[in-house]
N, C-alpha and C. Protein backbone atom coordinates (compact mmCIF):
# COMPACT_ATOMS: atom_id res chain seq x y z
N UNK A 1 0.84 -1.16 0.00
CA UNK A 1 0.00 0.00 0.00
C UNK A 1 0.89 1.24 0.00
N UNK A 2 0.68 1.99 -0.61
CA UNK A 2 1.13 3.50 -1.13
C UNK A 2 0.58 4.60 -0.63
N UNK A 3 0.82 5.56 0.01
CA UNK A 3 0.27 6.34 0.54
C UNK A 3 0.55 8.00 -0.16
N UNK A 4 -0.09 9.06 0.17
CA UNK A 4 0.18 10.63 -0.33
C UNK A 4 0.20 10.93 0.79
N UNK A 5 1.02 12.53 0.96
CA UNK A 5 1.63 12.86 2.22
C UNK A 5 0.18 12.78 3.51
N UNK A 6 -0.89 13.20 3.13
CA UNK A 6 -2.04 13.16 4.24
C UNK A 6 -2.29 11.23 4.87
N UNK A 7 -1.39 10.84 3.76
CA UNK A 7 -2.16 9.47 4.54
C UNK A 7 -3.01 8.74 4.00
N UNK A 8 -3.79 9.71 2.21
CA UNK A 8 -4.48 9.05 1.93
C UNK A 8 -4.13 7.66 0.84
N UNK A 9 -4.68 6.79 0.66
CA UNK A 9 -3.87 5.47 0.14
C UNK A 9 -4.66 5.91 -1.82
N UNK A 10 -3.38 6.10 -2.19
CA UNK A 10 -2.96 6.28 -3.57
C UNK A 10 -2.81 4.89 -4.41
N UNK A 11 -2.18 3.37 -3.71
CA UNK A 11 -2.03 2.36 -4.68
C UNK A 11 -2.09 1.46 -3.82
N UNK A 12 -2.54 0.02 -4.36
CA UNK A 12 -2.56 -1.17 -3.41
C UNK A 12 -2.56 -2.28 -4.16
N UNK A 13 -1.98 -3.38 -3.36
CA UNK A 13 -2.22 -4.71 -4.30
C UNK A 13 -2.54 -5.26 -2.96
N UNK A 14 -4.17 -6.13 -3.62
CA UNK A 14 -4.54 -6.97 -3.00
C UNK A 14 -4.79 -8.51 -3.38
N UNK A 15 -4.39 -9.45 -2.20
CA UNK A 15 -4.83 -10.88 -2.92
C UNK A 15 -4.06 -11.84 -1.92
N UNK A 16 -3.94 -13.31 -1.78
CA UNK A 16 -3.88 -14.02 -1.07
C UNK A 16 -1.76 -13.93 -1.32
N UNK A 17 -1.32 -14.09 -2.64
CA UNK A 17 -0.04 -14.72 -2.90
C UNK A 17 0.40 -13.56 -3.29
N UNK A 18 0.80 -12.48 -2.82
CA UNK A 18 0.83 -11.30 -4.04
C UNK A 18 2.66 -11.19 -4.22
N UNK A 19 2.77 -10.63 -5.34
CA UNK A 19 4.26 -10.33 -5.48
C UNK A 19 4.34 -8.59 -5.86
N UNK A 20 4.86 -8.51 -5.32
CA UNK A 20 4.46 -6.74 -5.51
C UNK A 20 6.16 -6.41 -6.82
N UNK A 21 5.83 -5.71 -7.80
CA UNK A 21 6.76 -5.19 -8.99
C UNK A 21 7.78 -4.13 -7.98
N UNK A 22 7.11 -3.45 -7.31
CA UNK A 22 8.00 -1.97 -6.90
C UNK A 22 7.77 -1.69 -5.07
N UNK A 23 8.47 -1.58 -4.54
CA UNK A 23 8.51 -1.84 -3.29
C UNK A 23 6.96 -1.04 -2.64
N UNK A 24 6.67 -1.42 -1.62
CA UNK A 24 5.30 -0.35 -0.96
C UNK A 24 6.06 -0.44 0.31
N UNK A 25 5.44 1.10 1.38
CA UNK A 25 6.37 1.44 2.29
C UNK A 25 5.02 0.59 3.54
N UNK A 26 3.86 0.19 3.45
CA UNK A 26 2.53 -0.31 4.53
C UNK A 26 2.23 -1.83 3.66
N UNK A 27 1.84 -2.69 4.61
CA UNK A 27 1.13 -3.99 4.32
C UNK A 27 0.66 -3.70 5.27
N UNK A 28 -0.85 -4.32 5.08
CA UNK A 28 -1.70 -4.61 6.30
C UNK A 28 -2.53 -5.55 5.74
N UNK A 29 -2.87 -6.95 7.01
CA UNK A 29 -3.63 -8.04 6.78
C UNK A 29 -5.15 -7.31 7.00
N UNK A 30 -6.06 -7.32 6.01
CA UNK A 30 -7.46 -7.41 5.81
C UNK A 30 -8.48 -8.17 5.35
N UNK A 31 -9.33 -8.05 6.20
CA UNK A 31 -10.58 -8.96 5.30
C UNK A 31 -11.06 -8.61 4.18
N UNK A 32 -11.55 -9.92 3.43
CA UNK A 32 -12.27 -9.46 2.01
C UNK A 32 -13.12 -8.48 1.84
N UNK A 33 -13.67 -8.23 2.44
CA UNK A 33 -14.72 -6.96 2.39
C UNK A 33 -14.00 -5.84 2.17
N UNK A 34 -13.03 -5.61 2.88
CA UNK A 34 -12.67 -4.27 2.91
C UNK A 34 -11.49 -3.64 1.48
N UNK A 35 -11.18 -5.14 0.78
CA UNK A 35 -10.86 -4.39 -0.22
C UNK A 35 -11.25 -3.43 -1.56
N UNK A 36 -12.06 -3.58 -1.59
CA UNK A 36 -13.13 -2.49 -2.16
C UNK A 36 -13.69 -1.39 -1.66
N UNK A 37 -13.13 -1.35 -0.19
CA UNK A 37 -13.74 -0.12 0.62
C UNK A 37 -12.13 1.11 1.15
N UNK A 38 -11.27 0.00 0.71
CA UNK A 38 -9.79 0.97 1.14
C UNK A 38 -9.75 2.69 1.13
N UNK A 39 -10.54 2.77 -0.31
CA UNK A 39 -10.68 4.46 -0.78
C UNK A 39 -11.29 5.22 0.69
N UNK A 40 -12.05 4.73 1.93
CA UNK A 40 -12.44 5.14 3.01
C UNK A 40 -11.92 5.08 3.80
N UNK A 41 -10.93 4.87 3.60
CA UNK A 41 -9.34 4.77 4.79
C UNK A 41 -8.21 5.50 4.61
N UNK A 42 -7.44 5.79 5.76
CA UNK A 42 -6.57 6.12 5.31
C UNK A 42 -5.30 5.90 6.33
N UNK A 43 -4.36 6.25 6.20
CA UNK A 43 -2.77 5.60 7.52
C UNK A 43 -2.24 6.84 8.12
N UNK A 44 -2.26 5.94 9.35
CA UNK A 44 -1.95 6.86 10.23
C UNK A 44 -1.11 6.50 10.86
N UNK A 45 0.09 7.26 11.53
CA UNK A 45 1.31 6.64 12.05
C UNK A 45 1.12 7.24 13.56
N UNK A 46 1.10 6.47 14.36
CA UNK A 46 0.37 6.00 15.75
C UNK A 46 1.68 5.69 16.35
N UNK A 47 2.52 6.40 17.51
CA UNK A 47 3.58 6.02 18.68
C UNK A 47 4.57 5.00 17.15
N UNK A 48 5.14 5.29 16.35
CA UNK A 48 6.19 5.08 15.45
C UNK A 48 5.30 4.05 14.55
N UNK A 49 3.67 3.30 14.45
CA UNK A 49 3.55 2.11 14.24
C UNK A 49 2.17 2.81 13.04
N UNK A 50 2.00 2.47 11.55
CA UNK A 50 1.29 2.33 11.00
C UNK A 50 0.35 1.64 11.08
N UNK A 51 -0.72 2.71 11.05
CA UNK A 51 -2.39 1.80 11.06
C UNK A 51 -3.36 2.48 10.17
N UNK A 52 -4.36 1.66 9.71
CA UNK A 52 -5.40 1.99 8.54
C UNK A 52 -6.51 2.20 9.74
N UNK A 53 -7.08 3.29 9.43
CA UNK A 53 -7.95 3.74 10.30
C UNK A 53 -9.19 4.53 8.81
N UNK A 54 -9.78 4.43 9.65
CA UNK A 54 -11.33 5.23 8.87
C UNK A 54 -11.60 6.44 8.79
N UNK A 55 -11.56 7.33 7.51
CA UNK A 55 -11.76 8.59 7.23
C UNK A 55 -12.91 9.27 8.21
N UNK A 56 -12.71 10.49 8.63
CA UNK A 56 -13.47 10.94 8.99
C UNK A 56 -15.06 11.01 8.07
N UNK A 57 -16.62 10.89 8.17
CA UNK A 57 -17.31 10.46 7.80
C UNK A 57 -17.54 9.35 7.07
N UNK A 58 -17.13 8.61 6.80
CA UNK A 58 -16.84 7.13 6.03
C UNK A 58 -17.75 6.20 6.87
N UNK A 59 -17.97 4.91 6.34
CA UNK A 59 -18.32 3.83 7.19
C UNK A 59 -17.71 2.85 6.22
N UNK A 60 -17.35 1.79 6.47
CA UNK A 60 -16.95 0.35 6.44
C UNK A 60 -18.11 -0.34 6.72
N UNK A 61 -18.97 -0.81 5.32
CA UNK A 61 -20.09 -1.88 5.14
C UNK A 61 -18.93 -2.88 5.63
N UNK A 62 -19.73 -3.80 6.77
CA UNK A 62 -19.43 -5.15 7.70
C UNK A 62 -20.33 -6.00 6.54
N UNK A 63 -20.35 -7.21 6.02
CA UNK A 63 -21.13 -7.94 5.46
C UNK A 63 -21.63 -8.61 6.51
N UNK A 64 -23.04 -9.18 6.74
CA UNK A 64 -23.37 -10.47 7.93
C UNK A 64 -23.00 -11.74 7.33
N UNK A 65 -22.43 -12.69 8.26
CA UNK A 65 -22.17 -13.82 8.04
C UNK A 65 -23.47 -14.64 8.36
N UNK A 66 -23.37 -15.67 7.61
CA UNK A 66 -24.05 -16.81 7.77
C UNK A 66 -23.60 -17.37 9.00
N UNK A 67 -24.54 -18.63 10.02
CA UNK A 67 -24.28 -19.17 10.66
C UNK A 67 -22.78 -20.52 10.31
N UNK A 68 -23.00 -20.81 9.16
CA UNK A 68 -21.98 -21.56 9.01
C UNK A 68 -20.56 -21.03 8.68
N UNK A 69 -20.44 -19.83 7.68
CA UNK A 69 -19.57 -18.74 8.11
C UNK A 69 -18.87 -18.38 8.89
N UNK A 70 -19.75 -18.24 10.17
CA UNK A 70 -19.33 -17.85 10.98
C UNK A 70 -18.55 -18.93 11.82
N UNK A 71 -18.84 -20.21 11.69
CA UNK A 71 -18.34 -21.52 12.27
C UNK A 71 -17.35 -21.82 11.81
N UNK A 72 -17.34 -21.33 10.30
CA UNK A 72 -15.98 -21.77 9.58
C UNK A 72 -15.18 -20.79 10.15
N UNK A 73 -15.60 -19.32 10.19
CA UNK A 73 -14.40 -18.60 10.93
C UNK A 73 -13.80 -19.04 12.19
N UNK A 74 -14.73 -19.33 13.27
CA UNK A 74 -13.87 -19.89 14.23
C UNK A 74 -13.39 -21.12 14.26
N UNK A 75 -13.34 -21.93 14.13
CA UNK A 75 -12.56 -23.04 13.56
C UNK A 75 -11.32 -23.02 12.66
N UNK A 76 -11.50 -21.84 11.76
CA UNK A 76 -10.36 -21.31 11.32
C UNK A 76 -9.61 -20.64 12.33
N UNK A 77 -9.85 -20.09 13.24
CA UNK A 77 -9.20 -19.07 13.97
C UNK A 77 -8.49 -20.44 15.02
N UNK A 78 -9.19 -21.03 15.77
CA UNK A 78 -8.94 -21.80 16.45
C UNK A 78 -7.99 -22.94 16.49
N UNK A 79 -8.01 -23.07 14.80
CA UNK A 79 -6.77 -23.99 14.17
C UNK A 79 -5.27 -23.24 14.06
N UNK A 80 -5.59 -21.50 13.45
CA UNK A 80 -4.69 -21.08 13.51
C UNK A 80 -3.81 -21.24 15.04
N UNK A 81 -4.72 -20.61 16.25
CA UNK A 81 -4.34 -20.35 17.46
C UNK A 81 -3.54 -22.25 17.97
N UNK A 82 -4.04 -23.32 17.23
CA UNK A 82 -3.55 -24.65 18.13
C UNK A 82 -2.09 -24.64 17.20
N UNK A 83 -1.68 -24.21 15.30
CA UNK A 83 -0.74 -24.63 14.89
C UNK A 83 0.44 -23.54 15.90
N UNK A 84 0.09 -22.50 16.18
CA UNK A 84 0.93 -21.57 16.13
C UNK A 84 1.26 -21.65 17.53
N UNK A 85 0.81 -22.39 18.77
CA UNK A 85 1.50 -22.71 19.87
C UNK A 85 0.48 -22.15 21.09
């Protein structure tokens, strides 16, 4: 992710395997939803540490999950949390 001096995000590559051509100075892990909503964000450098935070008036559409969705997420999460120790 690419940013202009305010912070607002100018370029991005999104996707599971990505190889980026030209260096970017921000990565940040996001959910699918929100890549189509990036243009409502923007970075902010917080005690030395970059974060994507939400434009002033903006909202971030949440999609609702399905019940099974939502099962697959935790189970995903839960697998992550048993490989990783």
């Amino acid at each position: 992710m690419d940013t202009d001096n305010e912070g607002n995000i100018t370029k991005t590559y999104c996707g599971i395997n990505i190889v980026a051509k030209e260096p970017f100075p921000f990565f940040f892990r996001i959910e699918d939803y929100m890549e189509h909503q990036l243009y409502k964000c923007k970075v902010v450098i917080t005690d030395g540490k970059p974060e994507l935070v939400v434009k002033d008036g903006e909202v971030i559409e949440v999609p609702e999950l399905t019940e099974e969705e939502k099962r697959i997420k935790e189970l995903e999460e839960e697998l992550a949390r048993l490989r990783n120790g």
